[in-house]
PDB file of N, CA and C in Angstrom:
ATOM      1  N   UNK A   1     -35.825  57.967 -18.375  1.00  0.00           N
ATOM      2  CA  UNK A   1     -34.968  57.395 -19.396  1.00  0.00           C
ATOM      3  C   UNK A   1     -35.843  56.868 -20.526  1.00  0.00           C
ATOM      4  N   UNK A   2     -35.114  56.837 -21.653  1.00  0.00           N
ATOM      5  CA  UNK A   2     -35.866  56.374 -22.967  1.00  0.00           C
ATOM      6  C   UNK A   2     -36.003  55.246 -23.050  1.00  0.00           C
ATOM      7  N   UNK A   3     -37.643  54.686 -23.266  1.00  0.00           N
ATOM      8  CA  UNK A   3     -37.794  52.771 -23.516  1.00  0.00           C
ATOM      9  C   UNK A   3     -37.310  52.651 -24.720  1.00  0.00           C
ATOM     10  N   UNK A   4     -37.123  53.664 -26.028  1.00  0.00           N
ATOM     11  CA  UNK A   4     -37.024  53.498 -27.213  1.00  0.00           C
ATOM     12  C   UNK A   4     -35.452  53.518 -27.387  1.00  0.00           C
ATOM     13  N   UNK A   5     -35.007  54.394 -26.896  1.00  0.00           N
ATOM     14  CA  UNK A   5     -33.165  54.154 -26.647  1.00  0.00           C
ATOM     15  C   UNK A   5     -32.932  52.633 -26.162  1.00  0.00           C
ATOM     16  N   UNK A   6     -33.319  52.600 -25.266  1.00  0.00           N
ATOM     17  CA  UNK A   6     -32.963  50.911 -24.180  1.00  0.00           C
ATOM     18  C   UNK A   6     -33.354  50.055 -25.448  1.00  0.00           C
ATOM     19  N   UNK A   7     -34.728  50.048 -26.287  1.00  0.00           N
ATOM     20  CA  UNK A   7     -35.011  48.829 -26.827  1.00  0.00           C
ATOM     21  C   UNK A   7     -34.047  48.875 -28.188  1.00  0.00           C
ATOM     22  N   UNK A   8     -33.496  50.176 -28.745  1.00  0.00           N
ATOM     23  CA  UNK A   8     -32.533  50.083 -29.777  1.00  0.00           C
ATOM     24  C   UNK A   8     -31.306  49.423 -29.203  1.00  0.00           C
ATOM     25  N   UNK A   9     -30.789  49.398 -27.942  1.00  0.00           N
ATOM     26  CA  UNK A   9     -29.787  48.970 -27.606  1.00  0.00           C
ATOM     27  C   UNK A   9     -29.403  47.662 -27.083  1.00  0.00           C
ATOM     28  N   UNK A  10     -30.961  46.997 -26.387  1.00  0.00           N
ATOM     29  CA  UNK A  10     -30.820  45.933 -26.926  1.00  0.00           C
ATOM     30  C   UNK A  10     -31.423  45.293 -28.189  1.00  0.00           C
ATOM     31  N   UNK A  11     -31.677  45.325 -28.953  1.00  0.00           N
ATOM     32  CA  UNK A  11     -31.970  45.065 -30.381  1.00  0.00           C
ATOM     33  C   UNK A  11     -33.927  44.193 -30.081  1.00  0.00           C
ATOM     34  N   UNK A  12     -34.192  44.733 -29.521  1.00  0.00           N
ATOM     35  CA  UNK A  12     -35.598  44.250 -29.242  1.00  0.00           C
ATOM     36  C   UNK A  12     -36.516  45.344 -29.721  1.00  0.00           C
ATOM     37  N   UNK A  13     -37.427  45.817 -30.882  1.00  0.00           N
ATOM     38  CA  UNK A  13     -37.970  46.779 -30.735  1.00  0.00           C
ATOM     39  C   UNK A  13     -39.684  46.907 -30.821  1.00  0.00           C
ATOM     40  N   UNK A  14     -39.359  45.614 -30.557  1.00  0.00           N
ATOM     41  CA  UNK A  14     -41.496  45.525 -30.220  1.00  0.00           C
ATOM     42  C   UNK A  14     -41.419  44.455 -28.479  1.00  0.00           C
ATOM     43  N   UNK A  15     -42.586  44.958 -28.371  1.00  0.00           N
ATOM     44  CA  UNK A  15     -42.404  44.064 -27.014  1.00  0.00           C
ATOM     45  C   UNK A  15     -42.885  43.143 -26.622  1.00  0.00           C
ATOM     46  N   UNK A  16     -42.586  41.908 -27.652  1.00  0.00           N
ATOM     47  CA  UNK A  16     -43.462  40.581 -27.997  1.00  0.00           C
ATOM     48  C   UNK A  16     -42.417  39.999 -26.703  1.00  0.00           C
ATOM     49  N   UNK A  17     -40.888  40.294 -26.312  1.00  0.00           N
ATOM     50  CA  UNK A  17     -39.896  39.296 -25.284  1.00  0.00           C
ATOM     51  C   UNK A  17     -40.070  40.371 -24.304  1.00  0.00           C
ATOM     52  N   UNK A  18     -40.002  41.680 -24.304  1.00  0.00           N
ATOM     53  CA  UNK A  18     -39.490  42.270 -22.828  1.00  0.00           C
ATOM     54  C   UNK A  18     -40.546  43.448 -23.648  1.00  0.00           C
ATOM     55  N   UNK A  19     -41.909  43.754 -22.238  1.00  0.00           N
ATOM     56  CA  UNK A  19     -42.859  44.477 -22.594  1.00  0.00           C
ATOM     57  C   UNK A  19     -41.960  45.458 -21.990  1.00  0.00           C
ATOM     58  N   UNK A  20     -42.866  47.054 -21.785  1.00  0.00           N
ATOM     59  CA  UNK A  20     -42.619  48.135 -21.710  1.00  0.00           C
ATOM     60  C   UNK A  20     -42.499  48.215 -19.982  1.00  0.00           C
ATOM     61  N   UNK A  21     -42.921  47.379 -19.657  1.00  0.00           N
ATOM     62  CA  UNK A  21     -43.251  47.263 -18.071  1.00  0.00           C
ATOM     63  C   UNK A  21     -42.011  46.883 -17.520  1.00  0.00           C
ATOM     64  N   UNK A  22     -41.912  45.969 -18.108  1.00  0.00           N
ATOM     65  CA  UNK A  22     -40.443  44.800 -17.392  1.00  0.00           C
ATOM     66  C   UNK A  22     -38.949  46.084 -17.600  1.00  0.00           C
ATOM     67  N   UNK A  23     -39.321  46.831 -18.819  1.00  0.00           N
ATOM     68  CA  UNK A  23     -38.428  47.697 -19.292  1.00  0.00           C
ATOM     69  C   UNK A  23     -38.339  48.633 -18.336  1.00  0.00           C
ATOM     70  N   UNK A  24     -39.500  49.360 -17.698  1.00  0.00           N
ATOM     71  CA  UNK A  24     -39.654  50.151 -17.152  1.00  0.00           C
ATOM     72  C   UNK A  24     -39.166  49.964 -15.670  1.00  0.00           C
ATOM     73  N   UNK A  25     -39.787  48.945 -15.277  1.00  0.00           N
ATOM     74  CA  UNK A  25     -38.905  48.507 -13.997  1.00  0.00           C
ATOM     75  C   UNK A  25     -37.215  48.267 -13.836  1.00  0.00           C
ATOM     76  N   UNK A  26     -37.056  47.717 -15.171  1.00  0.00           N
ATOM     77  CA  UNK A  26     -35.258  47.359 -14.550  1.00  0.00           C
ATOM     78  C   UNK A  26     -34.887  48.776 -14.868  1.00  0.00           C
ATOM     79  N   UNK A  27     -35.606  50.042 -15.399  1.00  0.00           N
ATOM     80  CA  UNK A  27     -35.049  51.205 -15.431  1.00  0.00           C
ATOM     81  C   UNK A  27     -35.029  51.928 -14.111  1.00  0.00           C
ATOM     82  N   UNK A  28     -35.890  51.712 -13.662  1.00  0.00           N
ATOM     83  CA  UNK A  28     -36.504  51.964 -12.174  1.00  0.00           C
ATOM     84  C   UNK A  28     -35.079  51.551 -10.902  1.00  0.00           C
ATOM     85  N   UNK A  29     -34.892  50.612 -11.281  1.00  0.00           N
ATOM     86  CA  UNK A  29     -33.768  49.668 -10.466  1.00  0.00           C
ATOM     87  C   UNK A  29     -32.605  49.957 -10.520  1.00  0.00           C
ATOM     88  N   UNK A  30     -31.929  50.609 -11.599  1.00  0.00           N
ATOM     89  CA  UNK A  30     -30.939  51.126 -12.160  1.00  0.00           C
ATOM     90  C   UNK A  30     -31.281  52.300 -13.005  1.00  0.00           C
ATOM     91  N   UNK A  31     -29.576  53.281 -12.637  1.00  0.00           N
ATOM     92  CA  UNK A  31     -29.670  54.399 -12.469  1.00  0.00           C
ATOM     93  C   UNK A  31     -28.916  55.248 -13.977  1.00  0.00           C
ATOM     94  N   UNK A  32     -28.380  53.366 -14.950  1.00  0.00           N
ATOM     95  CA  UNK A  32     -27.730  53.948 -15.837  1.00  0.00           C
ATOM     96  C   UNK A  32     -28.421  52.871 -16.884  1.00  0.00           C
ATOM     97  N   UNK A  33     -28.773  53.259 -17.948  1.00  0.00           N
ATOM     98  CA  UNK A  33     -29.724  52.835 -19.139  1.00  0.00           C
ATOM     99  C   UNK A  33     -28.146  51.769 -19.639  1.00  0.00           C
ATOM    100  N   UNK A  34     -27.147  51.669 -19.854  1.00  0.00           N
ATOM    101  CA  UNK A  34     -26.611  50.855 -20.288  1.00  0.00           C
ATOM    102  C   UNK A  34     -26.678  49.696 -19.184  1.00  0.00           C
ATOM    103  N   UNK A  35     -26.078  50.033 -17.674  1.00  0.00           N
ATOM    104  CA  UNK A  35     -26.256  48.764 -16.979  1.00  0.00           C
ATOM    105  C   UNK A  35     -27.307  48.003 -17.273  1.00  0.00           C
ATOM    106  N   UNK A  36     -28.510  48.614 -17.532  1.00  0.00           N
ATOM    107  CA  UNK A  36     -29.536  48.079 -17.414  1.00  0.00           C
ATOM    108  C   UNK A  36     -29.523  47.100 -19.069  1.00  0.00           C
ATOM    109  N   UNK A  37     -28.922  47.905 -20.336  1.00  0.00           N
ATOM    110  CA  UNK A  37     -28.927  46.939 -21.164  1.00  0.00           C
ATOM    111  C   UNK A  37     -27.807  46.046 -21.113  1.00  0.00           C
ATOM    112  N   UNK A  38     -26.816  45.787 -20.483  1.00  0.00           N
ATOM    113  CA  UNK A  38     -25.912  44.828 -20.012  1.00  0.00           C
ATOM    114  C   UNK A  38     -26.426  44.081 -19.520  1.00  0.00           C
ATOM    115  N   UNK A  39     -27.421  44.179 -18.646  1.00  0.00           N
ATOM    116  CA  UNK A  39     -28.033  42.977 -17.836  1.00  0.00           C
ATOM    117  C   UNK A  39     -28.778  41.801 -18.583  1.00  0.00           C
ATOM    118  N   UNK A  40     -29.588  42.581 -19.890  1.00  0.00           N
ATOM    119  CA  UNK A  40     -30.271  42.544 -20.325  1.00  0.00           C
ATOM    120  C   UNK A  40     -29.582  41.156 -21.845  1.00  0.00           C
ATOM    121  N   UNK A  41     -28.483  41.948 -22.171  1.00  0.00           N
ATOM    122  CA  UNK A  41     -28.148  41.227 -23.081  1.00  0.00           C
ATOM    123  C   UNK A  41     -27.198  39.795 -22.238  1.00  0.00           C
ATOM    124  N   UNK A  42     -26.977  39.950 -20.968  1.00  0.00           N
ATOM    125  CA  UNK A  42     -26.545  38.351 -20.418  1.00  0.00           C
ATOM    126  C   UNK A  42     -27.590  37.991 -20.234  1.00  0.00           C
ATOM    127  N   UNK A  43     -28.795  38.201 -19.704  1.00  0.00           N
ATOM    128  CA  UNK A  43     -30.098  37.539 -19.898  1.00  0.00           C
ATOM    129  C   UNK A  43     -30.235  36.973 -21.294  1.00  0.00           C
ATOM    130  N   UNK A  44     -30.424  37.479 -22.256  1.00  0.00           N
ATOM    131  CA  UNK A  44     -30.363  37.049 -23.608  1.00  0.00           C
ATOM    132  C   UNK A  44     -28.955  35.837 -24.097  1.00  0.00           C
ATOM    133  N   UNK A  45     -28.142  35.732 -23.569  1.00  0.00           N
ATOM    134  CA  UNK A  45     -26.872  35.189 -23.543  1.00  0.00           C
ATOM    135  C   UNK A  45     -27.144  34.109 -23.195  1.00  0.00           C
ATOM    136  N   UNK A  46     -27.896  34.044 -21.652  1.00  0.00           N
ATOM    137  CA  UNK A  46     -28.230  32.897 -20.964  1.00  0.00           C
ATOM    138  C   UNK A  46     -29.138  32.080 -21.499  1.00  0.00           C
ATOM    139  N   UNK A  47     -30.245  32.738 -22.491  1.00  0.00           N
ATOM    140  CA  UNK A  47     -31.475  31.615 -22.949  1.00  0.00           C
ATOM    141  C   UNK A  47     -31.060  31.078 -24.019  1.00  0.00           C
ATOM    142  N   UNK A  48     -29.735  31.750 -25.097  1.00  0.00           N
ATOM    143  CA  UNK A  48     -29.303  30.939 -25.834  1.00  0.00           C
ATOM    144  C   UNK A  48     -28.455  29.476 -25.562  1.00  0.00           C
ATOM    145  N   UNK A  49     -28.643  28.460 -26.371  1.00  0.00           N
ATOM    146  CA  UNK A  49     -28.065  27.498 -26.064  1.00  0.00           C
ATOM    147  C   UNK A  49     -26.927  27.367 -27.042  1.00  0.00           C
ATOM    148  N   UNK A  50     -25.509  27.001 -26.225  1.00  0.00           N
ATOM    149  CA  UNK A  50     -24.281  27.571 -27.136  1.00  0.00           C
ATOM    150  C   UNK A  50     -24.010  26.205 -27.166  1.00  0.00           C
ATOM    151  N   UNK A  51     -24.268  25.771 -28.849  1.00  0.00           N
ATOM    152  CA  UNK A  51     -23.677  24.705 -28.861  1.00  0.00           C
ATOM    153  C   UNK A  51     -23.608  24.835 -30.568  1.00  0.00           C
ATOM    154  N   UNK A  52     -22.704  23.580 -31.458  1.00  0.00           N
ATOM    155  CA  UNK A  52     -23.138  23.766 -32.882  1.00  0.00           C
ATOM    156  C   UNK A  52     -22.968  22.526 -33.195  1.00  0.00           C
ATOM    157  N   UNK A  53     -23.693  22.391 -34.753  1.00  0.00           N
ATOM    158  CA  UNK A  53     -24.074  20.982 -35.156  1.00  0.00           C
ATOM    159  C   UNK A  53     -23.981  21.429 -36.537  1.00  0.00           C
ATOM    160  N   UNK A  54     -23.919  20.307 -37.133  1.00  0.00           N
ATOM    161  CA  UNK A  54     -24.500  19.762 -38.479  1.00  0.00           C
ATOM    162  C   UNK A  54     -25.844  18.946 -39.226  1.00  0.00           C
ATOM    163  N   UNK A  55     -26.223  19.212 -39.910  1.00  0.00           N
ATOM    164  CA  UNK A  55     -27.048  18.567 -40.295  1.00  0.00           C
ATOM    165  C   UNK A  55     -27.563  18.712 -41.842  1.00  0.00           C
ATOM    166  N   UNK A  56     -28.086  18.027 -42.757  1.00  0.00           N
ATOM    167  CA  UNK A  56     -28.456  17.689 -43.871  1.00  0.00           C
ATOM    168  C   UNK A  56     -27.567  18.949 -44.527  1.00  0.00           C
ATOM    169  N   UNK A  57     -26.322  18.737 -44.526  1.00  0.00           N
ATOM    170  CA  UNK A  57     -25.592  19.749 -45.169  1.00  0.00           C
ATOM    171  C   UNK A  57     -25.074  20.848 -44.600  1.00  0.00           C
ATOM    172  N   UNK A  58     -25.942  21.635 -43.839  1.00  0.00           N
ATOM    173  CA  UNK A  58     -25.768  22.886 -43.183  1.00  0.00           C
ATOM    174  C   UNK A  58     -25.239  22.602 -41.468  1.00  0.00           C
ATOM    175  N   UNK A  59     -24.630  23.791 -41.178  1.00  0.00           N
ATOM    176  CA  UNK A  59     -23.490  23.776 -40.366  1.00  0.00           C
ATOM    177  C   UNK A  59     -24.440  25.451 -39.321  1.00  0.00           C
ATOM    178  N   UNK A  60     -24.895  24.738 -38.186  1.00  0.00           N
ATOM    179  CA  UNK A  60     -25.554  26.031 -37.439  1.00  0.00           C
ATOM    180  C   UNK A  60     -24.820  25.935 -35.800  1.00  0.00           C
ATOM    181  N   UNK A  61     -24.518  27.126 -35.789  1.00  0.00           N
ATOM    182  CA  UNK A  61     -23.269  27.611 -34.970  1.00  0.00           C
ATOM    183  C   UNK A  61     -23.866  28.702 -33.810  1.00  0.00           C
ATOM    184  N   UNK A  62     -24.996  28.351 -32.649  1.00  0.00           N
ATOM    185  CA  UNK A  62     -25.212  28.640 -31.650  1.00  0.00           C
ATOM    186  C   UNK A  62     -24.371  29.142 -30.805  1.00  0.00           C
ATOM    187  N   UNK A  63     -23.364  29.025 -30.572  1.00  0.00           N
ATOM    188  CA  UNK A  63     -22.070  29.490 -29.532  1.00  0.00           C
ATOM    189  C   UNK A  63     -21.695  31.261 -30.460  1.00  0.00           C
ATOM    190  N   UNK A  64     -21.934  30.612 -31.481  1.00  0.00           N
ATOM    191  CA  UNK A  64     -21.265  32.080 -32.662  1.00  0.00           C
ATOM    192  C   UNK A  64     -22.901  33.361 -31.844  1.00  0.00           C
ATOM    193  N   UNK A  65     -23.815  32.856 -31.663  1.00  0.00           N
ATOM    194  CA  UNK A  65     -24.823  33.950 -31.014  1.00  0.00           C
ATOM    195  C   UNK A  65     -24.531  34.402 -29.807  1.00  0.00           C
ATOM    196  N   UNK A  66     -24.204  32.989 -29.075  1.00  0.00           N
ATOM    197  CA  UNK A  66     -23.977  33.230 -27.518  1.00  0.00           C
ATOM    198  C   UNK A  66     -23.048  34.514 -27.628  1.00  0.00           C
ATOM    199  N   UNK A  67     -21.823  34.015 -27.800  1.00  0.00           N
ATOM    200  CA  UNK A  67     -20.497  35.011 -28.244  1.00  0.00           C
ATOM    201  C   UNK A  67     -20.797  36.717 -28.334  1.00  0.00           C
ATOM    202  N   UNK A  68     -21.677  36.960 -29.527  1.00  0.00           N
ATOM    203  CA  UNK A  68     -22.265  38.318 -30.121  1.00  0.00           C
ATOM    204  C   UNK A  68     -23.176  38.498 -28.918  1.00  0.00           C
ATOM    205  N   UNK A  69     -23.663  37.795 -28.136  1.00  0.00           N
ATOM    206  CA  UNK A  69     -24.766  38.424 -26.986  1.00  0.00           C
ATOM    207  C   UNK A  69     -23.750  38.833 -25.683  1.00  0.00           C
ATOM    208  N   UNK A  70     -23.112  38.758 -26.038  1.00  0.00           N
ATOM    209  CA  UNK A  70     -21.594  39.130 -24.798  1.00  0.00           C
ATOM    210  C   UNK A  70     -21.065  39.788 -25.382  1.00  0.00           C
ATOM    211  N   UNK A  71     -20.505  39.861 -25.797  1.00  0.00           N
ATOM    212  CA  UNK A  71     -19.759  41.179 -26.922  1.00  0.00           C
ATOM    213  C   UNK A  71     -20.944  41.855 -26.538  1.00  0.00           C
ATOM    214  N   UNK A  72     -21.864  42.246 -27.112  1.00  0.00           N
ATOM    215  CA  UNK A  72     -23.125  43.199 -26.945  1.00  0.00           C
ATOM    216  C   UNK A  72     -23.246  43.454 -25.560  1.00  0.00           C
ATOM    217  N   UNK A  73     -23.094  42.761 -24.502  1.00  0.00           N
ATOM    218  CA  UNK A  73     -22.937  43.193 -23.072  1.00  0.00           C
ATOM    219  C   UNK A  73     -21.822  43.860 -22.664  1.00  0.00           C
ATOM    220  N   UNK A  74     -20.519  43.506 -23.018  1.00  0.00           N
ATOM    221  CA  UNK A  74     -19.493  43.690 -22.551  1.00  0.00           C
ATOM    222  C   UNK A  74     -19.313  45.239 -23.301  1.00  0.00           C
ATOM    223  N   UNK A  75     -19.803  45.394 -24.590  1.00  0.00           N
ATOM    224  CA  UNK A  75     -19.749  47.221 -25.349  1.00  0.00           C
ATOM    225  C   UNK A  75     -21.020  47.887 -24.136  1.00  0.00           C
ATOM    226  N   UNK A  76     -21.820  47.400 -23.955  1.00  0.00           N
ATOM    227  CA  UNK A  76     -22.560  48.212 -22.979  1.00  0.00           C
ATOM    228  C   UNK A  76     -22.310  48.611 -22.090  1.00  0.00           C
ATOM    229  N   UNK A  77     -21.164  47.279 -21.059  1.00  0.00           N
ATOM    230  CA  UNK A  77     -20.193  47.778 -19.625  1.00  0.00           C
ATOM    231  C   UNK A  77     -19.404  48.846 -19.749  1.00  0.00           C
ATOM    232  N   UNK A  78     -18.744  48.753 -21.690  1.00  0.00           N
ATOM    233  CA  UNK A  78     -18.073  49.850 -21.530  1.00  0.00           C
ATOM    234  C   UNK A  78     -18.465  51.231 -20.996  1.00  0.00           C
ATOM    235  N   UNK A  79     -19.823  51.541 -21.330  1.00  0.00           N
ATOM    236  CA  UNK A  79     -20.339  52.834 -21.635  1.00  0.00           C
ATOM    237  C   UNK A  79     -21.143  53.163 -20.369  1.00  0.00           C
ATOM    238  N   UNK A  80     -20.667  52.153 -19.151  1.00  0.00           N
ATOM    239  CA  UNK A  80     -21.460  52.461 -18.118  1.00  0.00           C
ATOM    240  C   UNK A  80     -20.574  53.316 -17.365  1.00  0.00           C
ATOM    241  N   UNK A  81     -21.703  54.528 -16.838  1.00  0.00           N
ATOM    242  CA  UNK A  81     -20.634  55.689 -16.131  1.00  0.00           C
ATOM    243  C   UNK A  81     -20.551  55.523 -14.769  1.00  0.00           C
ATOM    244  N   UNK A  82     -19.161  55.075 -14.321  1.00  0.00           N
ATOM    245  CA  UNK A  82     -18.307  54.730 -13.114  1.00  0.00           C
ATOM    246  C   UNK A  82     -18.910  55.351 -11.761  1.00  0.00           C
ATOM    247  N   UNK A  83     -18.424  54.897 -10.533  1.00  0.00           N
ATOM    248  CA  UNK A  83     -18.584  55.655  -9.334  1.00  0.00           C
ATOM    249  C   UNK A  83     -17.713  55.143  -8.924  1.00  0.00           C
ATOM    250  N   UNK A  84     -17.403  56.166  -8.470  1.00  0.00           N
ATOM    251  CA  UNK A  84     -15.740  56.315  -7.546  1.00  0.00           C
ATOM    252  C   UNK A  84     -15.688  55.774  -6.189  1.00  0.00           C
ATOM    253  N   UNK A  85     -15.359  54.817  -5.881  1.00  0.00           N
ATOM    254  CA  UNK A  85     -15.906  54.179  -4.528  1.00  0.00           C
ATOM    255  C   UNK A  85     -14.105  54.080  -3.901  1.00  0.00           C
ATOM    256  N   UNK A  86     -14.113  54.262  -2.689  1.00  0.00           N
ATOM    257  CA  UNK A  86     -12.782  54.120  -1.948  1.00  0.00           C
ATOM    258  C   UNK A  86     -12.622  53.055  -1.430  1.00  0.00           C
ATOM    259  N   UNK A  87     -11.637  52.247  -1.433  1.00  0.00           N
ATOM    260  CA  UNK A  87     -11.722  51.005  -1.319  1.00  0.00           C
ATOM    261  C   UNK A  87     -10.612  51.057   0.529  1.00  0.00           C
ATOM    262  N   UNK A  88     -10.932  50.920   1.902  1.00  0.00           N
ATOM    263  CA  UNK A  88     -10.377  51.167   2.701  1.00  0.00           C
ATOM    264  C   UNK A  88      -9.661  49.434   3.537  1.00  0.00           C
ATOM    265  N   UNK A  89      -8.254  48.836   3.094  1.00  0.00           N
ATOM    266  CA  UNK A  89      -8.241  47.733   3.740  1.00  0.00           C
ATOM    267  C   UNK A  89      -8.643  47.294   5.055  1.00  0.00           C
ATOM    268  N   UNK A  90      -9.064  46.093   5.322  1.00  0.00           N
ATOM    269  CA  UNK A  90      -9.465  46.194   6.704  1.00  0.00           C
ATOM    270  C   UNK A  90      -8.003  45.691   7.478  1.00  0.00           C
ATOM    271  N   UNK A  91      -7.697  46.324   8.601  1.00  0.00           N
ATOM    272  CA  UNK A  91      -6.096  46.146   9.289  1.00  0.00           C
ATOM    273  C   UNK A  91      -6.134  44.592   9.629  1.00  0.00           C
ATOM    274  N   UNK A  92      -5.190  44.156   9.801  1.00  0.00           N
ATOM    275  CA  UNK A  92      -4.879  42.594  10.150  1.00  0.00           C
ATOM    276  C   UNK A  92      -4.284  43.165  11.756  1.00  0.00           C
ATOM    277  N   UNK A  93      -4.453  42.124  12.263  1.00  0.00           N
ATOM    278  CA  UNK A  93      -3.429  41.954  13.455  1.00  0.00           C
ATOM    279  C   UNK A  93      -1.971  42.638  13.526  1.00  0.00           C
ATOM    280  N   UNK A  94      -1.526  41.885  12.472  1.00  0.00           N
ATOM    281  CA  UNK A  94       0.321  42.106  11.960  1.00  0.00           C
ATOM    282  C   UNK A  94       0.241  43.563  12.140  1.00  0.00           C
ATOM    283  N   UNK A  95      -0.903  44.593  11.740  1.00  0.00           N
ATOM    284  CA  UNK A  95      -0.753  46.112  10.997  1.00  0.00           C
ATOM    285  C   UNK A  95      -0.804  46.636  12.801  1.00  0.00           C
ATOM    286  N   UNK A  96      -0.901  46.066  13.725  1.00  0.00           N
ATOM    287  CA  UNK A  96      -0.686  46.796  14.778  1.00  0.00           C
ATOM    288  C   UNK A  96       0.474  46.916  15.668  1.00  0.00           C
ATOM    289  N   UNK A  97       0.712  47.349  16.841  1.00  0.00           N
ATOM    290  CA  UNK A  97       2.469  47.633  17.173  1.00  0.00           C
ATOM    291  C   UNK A  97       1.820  47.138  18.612  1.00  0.00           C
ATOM    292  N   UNK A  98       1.982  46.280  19.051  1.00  0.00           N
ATOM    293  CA  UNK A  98       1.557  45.973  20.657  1.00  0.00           C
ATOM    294  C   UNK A  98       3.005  46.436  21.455  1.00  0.00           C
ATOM    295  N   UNK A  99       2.798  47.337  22.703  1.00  0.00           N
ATOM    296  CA  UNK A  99       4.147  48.017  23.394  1.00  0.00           C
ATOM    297  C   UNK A  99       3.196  47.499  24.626  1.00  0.00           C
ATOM    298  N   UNK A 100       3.971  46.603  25.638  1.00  0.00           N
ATOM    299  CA  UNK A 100       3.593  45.994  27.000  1.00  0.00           C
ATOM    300  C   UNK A 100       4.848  47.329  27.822  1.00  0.00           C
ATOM    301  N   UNK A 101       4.202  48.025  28.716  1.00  0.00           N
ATOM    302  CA  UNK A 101       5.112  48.531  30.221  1.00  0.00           C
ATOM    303  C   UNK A 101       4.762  47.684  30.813  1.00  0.00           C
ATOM    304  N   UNK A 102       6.079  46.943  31.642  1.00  0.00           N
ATOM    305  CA  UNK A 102       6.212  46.683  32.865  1.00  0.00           C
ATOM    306  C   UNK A 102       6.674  47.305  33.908  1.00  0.00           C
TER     307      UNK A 102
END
């Protein structure tokens, strides 16, 4: 898979935060280049601190990043390609018919 695709997608394109290595491994780990930038941008989500303030005039709005770093995850979930997994209930008690002969 492409480090240069992954690093356009998460908007990182030198590897001063996430070298080529770290890249290379969570590619390694996962089998679809978006999961892997989904992960990537809630990591990024998480080190922001979502909060906003004021000060000497200006108005800086941290939560407004958090926000766009999820959005940016959540367009990546979109584009992750599915596996069809069967989901089989496990039976309860009730789901059985107990018949006693005497």
């Amino acid at each position: 898979m492409s480090l240069t695709k992954l690093r356009r997608l998460i908007n990182e394109p030198t590897d001063v935060t996430y070298s080529d290595a770290i890249l290379s491994e969570a590619l390694a780990e996962q089998s679809d280049i978006y999961a892997v930038a989904a992960d990537i941008w809630l990591e990024k989500a998480a080190a922001v601190i979502s909060f906003d303030f004021s000060a000497d005039g200006a108005t800086f709005s941290k939560s407004q990043l958090h926000k766009q770093y999820l959005e940016q995850r959540d367009l990546c979930l979109s584009k992750v390609k599915g596996t069809i997994v069967k989901v089989v209930p496990k039976p309860t008690p009730k789901d059985y018919q107990v018949i006693i002969n005497n």
